[in-house]
Protein backbone atom coordinates (compact mmCIF):
# COMPACT_ATOMS: atom_id res chain seq x y z
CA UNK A 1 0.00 0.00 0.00
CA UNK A 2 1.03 3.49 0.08
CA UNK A 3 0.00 7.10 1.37
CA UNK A 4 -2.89 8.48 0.22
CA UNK A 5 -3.35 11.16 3.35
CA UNK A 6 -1.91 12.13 6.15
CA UNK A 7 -2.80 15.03 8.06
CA UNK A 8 -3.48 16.30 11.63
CA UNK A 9 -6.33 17.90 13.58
CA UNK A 10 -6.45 19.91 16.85
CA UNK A 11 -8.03 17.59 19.57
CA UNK A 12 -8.41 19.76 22.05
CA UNK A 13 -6.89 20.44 25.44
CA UNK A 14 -3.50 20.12 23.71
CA UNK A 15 -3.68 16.79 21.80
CA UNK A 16 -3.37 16.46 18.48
CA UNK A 17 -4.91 13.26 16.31
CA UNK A 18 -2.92 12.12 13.30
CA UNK A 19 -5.03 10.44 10.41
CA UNK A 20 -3.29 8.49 7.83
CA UNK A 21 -5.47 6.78 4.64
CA UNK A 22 -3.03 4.06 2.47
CA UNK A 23 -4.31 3.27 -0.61
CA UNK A 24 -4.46 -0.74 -1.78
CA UNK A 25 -4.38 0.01 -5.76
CA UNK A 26 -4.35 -3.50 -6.38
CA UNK A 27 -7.62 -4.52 -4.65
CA UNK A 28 -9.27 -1.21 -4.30
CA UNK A 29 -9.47 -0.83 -0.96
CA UNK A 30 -8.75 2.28 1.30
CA UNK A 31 -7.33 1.33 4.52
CA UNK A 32 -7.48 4.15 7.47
CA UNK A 33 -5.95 4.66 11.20
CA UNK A 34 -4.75 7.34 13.43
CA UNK A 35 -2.92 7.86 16.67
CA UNK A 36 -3.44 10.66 19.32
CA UNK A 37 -0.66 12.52 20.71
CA UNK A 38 -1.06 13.66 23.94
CA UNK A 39 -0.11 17.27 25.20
CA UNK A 40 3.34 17.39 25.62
CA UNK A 41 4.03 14.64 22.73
CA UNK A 42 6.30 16.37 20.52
CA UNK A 43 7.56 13.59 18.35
CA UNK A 44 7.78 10.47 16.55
CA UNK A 45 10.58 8.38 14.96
CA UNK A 46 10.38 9.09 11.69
CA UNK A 47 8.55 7.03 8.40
CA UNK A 48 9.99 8.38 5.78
CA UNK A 49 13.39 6.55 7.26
CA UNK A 50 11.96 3.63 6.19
CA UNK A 51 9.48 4.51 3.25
CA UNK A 52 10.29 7.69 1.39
CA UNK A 53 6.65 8.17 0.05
CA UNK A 54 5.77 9.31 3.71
CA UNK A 55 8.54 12.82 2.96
CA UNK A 56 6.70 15.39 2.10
CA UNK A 57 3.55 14.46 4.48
CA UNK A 58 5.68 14.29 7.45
CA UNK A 59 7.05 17.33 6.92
CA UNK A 60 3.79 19.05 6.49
CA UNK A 61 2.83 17.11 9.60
CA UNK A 62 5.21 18.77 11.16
CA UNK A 63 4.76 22.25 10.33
CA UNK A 64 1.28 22.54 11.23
CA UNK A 65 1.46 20.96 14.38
CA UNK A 66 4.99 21.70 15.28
CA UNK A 67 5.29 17.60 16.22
CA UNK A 68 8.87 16.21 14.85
CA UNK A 69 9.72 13.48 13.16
CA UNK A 70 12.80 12.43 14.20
CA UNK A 71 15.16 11.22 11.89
CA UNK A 72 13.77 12.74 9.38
CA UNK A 73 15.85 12.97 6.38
CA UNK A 74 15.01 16.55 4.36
CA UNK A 75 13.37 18.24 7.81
CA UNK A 76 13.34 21.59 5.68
CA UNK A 77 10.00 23.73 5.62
CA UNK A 78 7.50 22.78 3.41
CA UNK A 79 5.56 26.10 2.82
CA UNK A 80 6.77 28.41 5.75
CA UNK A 81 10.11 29.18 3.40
CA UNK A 82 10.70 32.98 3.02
CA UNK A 83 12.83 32.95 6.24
CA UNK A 84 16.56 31.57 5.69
CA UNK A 85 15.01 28.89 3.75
CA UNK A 86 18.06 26.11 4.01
CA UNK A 87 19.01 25.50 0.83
CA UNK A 88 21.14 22.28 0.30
CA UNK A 89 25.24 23.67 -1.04
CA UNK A 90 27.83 22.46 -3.47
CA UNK A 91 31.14 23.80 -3.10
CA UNK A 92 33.77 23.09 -6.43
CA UNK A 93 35.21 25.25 -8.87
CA UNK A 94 32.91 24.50 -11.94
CA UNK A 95 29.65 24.68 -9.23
CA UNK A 96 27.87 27.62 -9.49
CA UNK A 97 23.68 28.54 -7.89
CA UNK A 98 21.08 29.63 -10.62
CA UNK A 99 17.62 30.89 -8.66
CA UNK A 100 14.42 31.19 -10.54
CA UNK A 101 11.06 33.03 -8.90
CA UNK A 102 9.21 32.99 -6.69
CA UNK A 103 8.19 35.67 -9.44
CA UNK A 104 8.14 34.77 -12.73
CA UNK A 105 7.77 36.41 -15.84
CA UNK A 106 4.16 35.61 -16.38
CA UNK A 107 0.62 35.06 -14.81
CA UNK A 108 1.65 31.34 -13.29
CA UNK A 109 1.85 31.61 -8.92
CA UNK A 110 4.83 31.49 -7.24
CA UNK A 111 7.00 29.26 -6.68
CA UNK A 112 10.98 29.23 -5.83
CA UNK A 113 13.69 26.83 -7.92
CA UNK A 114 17.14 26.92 -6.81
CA UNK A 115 18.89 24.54 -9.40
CA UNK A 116 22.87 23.63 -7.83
CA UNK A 117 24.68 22.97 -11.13
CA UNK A 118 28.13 21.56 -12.51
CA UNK A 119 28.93 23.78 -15.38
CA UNK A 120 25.69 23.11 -17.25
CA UNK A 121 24.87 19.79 -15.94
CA UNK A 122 21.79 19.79 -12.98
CA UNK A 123 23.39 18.04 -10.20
CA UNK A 124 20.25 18.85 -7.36
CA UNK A 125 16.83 21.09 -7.69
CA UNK A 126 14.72 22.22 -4.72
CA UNK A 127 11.44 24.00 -5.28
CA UNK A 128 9.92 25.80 -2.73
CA UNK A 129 6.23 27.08 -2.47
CA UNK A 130 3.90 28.02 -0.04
CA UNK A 131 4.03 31.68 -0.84
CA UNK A 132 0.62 32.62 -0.83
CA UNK A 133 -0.80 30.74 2.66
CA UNK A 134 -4.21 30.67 1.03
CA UNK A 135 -5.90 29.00 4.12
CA UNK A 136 -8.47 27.27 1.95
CA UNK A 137 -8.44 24.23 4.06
CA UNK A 138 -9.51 26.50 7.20
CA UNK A 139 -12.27 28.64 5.09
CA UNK A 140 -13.76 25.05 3.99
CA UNK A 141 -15.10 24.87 7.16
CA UNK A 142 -16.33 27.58 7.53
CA UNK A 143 -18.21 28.56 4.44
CA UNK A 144 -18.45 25.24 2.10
CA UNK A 145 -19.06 25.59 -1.38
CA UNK A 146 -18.60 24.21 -4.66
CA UNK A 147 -17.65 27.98 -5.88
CA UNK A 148 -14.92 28.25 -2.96
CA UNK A 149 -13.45 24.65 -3.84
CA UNK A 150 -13.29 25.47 -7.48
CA UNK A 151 -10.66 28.20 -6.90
CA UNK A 152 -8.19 25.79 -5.07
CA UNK A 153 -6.18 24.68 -8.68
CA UNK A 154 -8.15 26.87 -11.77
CA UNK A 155 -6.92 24.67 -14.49
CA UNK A 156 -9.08 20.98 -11.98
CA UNK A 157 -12.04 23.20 -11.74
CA UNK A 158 -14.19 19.63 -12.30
CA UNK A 159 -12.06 17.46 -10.37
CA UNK A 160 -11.86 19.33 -7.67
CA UNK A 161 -15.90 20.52 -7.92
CA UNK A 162 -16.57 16.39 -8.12
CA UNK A 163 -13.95 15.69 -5.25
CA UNK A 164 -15.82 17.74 -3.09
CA UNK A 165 -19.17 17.24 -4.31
CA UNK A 166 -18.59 13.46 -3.70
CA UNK A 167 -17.80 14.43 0.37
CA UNK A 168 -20.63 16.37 0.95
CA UNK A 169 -23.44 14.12 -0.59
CA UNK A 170 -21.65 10.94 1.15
CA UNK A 171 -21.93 13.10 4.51
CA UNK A 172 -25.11 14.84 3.94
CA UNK A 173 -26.97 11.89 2.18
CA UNK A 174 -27.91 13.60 -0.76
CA UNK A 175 -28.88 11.92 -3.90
CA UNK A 176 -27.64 12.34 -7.69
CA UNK A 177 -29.29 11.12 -10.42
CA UNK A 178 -27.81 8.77 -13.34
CA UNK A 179 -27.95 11.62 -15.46
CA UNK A 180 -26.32 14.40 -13.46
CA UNK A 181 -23.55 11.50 -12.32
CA UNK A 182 -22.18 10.67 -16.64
CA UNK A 183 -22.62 14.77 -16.94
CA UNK A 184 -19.91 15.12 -14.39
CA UNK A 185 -17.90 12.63 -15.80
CA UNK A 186 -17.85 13.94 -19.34
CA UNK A 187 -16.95 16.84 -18.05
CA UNK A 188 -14.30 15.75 -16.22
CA UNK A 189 -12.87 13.72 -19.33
CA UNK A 190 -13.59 16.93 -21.53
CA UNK A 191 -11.09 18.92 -18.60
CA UNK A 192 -8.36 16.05 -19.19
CA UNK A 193 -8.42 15.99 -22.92
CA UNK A 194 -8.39 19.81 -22.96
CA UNK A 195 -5.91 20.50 -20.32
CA UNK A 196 -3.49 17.54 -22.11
CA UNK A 197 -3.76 19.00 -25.39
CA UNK A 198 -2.76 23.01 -23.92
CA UNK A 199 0.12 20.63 -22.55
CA UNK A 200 1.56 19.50 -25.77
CA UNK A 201 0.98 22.92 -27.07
CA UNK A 202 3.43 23.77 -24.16
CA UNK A 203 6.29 21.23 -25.03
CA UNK A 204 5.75 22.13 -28.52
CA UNK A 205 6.85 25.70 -28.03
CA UNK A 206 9.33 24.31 -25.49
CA UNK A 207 11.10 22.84 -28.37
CA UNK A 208 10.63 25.42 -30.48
CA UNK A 209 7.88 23.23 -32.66
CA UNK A 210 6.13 26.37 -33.52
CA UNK A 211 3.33 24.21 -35.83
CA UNK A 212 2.75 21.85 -33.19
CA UNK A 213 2.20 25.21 -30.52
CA UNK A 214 -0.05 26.54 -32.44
CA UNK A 215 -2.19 23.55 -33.61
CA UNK A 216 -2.54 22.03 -30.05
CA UNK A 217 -3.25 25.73 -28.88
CA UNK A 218 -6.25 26.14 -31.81
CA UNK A 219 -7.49 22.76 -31.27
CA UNK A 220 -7.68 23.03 -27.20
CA UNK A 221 -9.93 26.29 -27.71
CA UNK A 222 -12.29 24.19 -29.42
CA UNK A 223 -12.53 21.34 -26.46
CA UNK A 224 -12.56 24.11 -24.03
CA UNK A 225 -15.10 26.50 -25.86
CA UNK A 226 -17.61 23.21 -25.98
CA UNK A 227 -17.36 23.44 -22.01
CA UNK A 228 -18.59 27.00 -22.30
CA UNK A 229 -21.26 25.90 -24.62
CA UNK A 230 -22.33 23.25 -21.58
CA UNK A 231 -22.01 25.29 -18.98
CA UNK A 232 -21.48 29.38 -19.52
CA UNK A 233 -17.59 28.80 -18.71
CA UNK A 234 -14.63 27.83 -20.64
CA UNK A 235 -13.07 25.97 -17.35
CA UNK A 236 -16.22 24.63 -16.21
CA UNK A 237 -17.14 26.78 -13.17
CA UNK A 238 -20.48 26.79 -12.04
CA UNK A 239 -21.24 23.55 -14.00
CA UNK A 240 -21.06 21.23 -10.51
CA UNK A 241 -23.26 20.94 -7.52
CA UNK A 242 -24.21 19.66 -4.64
CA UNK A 243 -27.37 17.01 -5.86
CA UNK A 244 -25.72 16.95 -9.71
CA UNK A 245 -25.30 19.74 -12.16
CA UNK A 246 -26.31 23.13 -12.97
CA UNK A 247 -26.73 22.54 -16.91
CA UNK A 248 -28.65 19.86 -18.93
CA UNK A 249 -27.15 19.14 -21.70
CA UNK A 250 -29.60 18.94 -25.21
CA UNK A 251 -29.33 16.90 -27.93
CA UNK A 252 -28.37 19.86 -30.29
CA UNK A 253 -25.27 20.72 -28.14
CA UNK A 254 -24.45 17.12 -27.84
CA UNK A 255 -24.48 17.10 -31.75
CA UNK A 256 -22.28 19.93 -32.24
CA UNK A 257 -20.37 18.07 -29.39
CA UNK A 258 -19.62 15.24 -31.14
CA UNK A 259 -18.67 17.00 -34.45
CA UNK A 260 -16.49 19.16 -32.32
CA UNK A 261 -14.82 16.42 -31.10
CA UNK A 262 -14.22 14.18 -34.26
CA UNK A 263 -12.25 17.39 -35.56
CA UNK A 264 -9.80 17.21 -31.75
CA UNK A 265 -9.15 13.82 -32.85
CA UNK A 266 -8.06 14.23 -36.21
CA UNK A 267 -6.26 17.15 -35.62
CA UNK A 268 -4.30 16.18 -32.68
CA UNK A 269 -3.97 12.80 -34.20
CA UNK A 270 -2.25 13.82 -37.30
CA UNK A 271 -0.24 17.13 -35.36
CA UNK A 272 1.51 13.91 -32.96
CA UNK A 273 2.12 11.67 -35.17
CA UNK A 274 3.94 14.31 -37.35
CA UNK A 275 6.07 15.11 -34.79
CA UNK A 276 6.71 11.84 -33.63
CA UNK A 277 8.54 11.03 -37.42
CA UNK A 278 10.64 14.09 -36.26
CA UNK A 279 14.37 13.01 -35.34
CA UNK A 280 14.70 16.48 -34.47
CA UNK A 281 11.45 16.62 -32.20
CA UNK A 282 12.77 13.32 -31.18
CA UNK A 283 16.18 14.11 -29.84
CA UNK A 284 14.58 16.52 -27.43
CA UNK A 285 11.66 14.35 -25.96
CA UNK A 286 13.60 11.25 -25.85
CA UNK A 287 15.76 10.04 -22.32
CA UNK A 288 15.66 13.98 -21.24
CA UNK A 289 14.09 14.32 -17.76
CA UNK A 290 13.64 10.75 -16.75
CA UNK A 291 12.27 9.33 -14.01
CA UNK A 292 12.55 5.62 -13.53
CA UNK A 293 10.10 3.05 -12.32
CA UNK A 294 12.06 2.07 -9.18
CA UNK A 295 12.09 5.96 -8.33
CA UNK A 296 8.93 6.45 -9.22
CA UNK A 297 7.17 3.96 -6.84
CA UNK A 298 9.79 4.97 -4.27
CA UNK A 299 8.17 8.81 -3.94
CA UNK A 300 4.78 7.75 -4.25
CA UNK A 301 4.61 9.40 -8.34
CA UNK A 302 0.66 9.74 -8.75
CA UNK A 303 -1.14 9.99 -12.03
CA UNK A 304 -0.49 10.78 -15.43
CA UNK A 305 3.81 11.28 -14.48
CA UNK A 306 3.24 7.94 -12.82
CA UNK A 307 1.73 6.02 -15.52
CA UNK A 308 4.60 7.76 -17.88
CA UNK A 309 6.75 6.11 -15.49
CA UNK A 310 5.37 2.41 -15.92
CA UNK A 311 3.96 2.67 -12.65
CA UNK A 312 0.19 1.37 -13.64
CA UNK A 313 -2.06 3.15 -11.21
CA UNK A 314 -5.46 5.51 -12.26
CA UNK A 315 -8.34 5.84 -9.38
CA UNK A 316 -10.40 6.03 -12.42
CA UNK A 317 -10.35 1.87 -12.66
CA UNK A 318 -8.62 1.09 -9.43
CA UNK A 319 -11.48 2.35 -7.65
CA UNK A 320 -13.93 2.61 -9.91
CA UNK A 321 -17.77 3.93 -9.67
CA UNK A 322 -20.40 1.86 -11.33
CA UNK A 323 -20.43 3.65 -14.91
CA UNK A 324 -17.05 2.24 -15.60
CA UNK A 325 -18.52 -1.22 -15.78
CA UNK A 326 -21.19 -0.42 -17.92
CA UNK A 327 -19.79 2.33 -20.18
CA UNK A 328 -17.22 -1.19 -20.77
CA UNK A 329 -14.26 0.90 -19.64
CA UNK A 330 -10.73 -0.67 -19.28
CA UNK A 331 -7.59 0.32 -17.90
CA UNK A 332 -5.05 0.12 -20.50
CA UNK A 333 -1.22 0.02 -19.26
CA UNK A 334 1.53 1.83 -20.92
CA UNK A 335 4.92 1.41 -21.55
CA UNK A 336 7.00 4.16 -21.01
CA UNK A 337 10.48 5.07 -19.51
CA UNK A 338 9.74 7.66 -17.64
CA UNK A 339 11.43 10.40 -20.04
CA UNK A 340 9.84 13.87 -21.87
CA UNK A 341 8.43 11.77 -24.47
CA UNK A 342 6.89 9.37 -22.48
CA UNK A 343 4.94 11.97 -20.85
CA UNK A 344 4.35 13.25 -24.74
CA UNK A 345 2.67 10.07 -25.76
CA UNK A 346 0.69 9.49 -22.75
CA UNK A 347 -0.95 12.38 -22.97
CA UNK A 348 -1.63 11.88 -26.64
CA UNK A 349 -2.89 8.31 -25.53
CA UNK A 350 -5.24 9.10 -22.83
CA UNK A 351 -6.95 12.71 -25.26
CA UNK A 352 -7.92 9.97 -27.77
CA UNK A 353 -9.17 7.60 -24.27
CA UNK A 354 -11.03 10.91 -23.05
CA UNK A 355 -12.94 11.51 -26.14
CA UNK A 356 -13.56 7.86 -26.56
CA UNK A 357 -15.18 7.79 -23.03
CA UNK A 358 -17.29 11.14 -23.96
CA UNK A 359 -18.94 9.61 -27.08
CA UNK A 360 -19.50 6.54 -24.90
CA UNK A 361 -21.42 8.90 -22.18
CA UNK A 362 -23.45 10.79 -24.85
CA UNK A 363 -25.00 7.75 -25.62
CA UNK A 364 -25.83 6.22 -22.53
CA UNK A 365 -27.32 9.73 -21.38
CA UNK A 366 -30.15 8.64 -24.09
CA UNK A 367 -31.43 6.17 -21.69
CA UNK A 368 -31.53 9.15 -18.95
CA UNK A 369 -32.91 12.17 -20.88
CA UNK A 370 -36.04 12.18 -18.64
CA UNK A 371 -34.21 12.44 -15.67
CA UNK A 372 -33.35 15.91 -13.87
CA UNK A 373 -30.14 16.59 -13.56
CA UNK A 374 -29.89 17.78 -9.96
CA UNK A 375 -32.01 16.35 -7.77
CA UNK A 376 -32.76 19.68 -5.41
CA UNK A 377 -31.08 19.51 -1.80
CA UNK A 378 -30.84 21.74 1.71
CA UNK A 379 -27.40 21.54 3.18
CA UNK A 380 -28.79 20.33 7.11
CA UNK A 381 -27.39 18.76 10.06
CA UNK A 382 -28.70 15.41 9.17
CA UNK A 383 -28.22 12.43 11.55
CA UNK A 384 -26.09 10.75 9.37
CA UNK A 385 -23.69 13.41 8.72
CA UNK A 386 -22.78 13.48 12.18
CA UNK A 387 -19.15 12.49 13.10
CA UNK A 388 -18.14 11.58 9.81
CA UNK A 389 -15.13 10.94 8.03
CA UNK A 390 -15.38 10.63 4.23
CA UNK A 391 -12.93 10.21 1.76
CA UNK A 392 -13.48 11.58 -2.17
CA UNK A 393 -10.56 10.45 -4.74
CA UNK A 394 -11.11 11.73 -8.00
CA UNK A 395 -8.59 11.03 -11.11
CA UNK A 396 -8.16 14.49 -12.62
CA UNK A 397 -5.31 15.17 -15.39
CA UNK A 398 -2.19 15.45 -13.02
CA UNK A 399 -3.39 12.44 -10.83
CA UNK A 400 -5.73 11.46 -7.57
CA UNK A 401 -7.49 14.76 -6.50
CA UNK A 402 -7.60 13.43 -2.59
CA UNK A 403 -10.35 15.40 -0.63
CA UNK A 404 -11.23 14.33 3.03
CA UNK A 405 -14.02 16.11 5.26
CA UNK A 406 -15.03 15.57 8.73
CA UNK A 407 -17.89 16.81 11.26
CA UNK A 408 -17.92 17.12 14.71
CA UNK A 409 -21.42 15.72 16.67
CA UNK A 410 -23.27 18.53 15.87
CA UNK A 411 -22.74 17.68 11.44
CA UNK A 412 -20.54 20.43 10.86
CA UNK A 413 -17.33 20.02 9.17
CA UNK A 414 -14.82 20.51 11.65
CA UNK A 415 -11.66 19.31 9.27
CA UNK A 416 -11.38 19.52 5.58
CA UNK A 417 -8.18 18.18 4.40
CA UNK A 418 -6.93 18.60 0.47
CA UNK A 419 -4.27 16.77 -1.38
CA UNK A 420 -3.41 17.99 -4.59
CA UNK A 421 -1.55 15.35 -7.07
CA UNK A 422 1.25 18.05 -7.33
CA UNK A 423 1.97 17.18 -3.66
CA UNK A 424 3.36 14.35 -4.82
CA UNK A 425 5.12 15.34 -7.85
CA UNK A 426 6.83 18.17 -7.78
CA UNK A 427 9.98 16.17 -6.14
CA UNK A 428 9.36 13.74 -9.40
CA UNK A 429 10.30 16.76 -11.46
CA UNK A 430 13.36 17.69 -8.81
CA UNK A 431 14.10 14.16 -9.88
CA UNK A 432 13.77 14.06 -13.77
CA UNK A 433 15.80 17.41 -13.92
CA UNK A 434 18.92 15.90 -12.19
CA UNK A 435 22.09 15.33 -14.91
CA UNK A 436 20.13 17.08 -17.96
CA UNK A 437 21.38 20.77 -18.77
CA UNK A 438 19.82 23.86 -16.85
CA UNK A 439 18.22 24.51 -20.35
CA UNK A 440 16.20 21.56 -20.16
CA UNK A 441 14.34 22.66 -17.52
CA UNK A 442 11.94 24.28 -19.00
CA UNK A 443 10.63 21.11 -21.56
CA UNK A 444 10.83 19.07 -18.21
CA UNK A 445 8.64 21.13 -16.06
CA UNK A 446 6.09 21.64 -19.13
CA UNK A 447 5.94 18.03 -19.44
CA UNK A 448 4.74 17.88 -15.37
CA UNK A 449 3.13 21.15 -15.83
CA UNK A 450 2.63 20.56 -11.63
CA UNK A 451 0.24 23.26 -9.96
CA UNK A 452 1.83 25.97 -7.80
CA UNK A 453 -1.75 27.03 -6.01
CA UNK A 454 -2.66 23.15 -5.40
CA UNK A 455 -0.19 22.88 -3.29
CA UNK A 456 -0.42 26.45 -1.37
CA UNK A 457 -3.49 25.72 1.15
């Protein structure tokens, strides 16, 4: 098994309870336990001695609750950084520092990468974030909403919407209809498909592919402008709520849909497999910022850089909800070494699975059309939703979208706790940029493109 969540909550009078969820990929199960530590308890030997996955969530353990792990082997801050951040140091002639952000040179959040390098050669990168202490997690309980959750990571409006969605309705007891359930998950294949094709767009320019930019730029408008068609906004906001959706969708739009997307296919289809043929294109995707399967399953990679990796997991069929039985979905594995181009193809390979899966809904909403497509709900302190703990994984583009609410024993949340698939990742990419040139970089983080404001809670 491995990590899913760990996290903290005040337990009063001093005590603090630690909650930790592994994940059993292989049979689907979530496993969950948690320890108190009683006032004065100020530490615990150390996980992440043993199993490095456990890192980054002692650390942030740590810094919220100011209970060490001892032994730990990268201690540093995780988001508290502006102050005298420790930055590992290479001493050596040839060895020189080269610090990018936390402000960069465009609309993207900060974020801080000190890269330690041997002439041109990456020998170590540390990123540091946490610069904008959003305190999302805290305002969750307070003031719950769909429109509040969306703002956590712009570019997983859906998968975040549905993550949270799902915890509410589990602890409130609310019901969604078959209908409102495949709208949410065409949209949340249409958000893949459109975010992956931007993404090859990105590499493209990376590489200076300046066809390939601006074909995978043109073609994403059209994926994204459908969502505005659906739902009055071009990332999906407003489209998800509590009880189902805020937008049927008719059979004209699904028409103009479906036309829509046959042009995606073709398009992105040919665009790839162009520059696939490309030895040029070629020599810069292939064995530059790889990541290996040992070292993948070693961090705990998540998602679509863990897939790239070999490492065969997706929530999507390793927990899977009842329409991926009878929409005949099936997990397909892929082969890749863990490089640029792996992440390249994969992408490519799971657009094509997206829009595949959307035709496949469009039909089986036929057999729904009656239905409404939210089913009208109060938010109350029901019995059930009493001292709850719920868990909500959703698959979005970067990975497992990990949202976990609890109430106290009056129904209200008292914890909402929010992993981001970026948690895991971004020390993949500090990984994948080791012994490739400082130029590099760029390609490799495009090819993670890992969220800055997922991360910042």
């Amino acid at each position: 098994m491995r990590p899913a969540a760990f996290f903290g909550k005040d337990w009063g009078r001093g005590q603090v309870k630690l909650f930790v969820v592994l994940a059993d990929d292989k049979n689907g199960n979530f496993y969950t336990t948690s320890s108190l530590f009683r006032a004065g308890i100020k530490s615990y030997e150390s996980i992440s001695r043993v199993v490095p996955s456990f890192y980054n969530f002692e650390r942030e353990f740590f810094e919220e609750f100011n209970i060490e792990p001892l032994n730990h082997p990268w201690l540093k801050p995780l988001r508290k950084n502006q102050d005298k951040y420790p930055f590992f140091k290479m001493e050596g002639d040839e060895i020189h520092e080269v610090a990018v952000g936390p402000i960069h040179a465009g609309i993207i959040e900060p974020g801080h990468f000190r890269f330690m390098c041997n002439g041109e050669n990456v020998y170590h990168l540390e990123i540091a974030l946490g610069y904008q202490h959003k305190g999302t997690e805290n305002l969750m309980t307070q003031t719950p909403s769909n429109q509040l959750i969306e703002s956590v990571a712009g570019d997983s409006v859906i998968a975040y919407s549905l993550a949270y969605s799902n915890v509410m309705e589990t602890m409130k007891g609310i019901s969604v209809s078959n209908k409102a359930q495949l709208i949410r998950k065409l949209a949340l294949e249409m958000e893949r498909a459109a975010i992956h094709i931007g993404d090859l767009g990105a590499i493209s320019g990376d590489i200076a592919y300046l066809m390939g930019a601006s074909v995978f730029g043109a073609t994403r408008t059209l994926v994204i402008n459908t969502m505005l068609e659906f739902s009055g906004s071009r990332f999906g906001r407003g489209f998800l709520t509590l009880g189902g959706v805020n937008f049927d969708i008719d059979e004209k739009k699904i028409e103009r849909a479906l036309k829509t997307l046959d042009k995606v296919e073709i398009d992105v289809s040919r665009m790839v497999k162009t520059m696939l043929k490309n030895s040029t294109v070629m020599s810069r995707l292939e064995k530059t910022g790889t990541v290996s399967y040992e070292r993948a399953k070693e961090i705990n990679l998540v998602g679509m850089a863990a897939r790239a990796a070999g490492l065969n997991i997706d929530s999507r069929y390793d927990y899977p909800d009842k329409w991926t039985k009878e929409l005949g979905l099936k997990k397909e594995k892929f082969d890749g070494a863990g490089d640029v181009n792996s992440r390249f193809r994969l992408r490519y390979e799971e657009i094509i699975d997206s829009i595949s899966i959307i035709r496949k809904i469009f039909d089986k909403l036929k057999e729904y059309k009656n239905e409404p497509v939210n089913s009208g709900y109060e938010v109350l302190n029901k019995e059930n939703s009493k001292d709850a703990f719920v868990i909500s994984v959703v698959e979005g583009w970067r990975g497992e979208v990990v949202h976990i609410g609890m109430s106290d024993n009056n129904g209200k949340l008292s914890r909402y706790k929010i992993k981001d698939p970026s948690f895991n990742n971004w020390y993949g990419l500090a990984l994948a940029v080791r012994n490739n040139g400082v130029s590099d970089f760029p390609l490799c983080n495009k090819s993670f493109n890992l969220s800055y404001s997922g991360c910042d809670l």
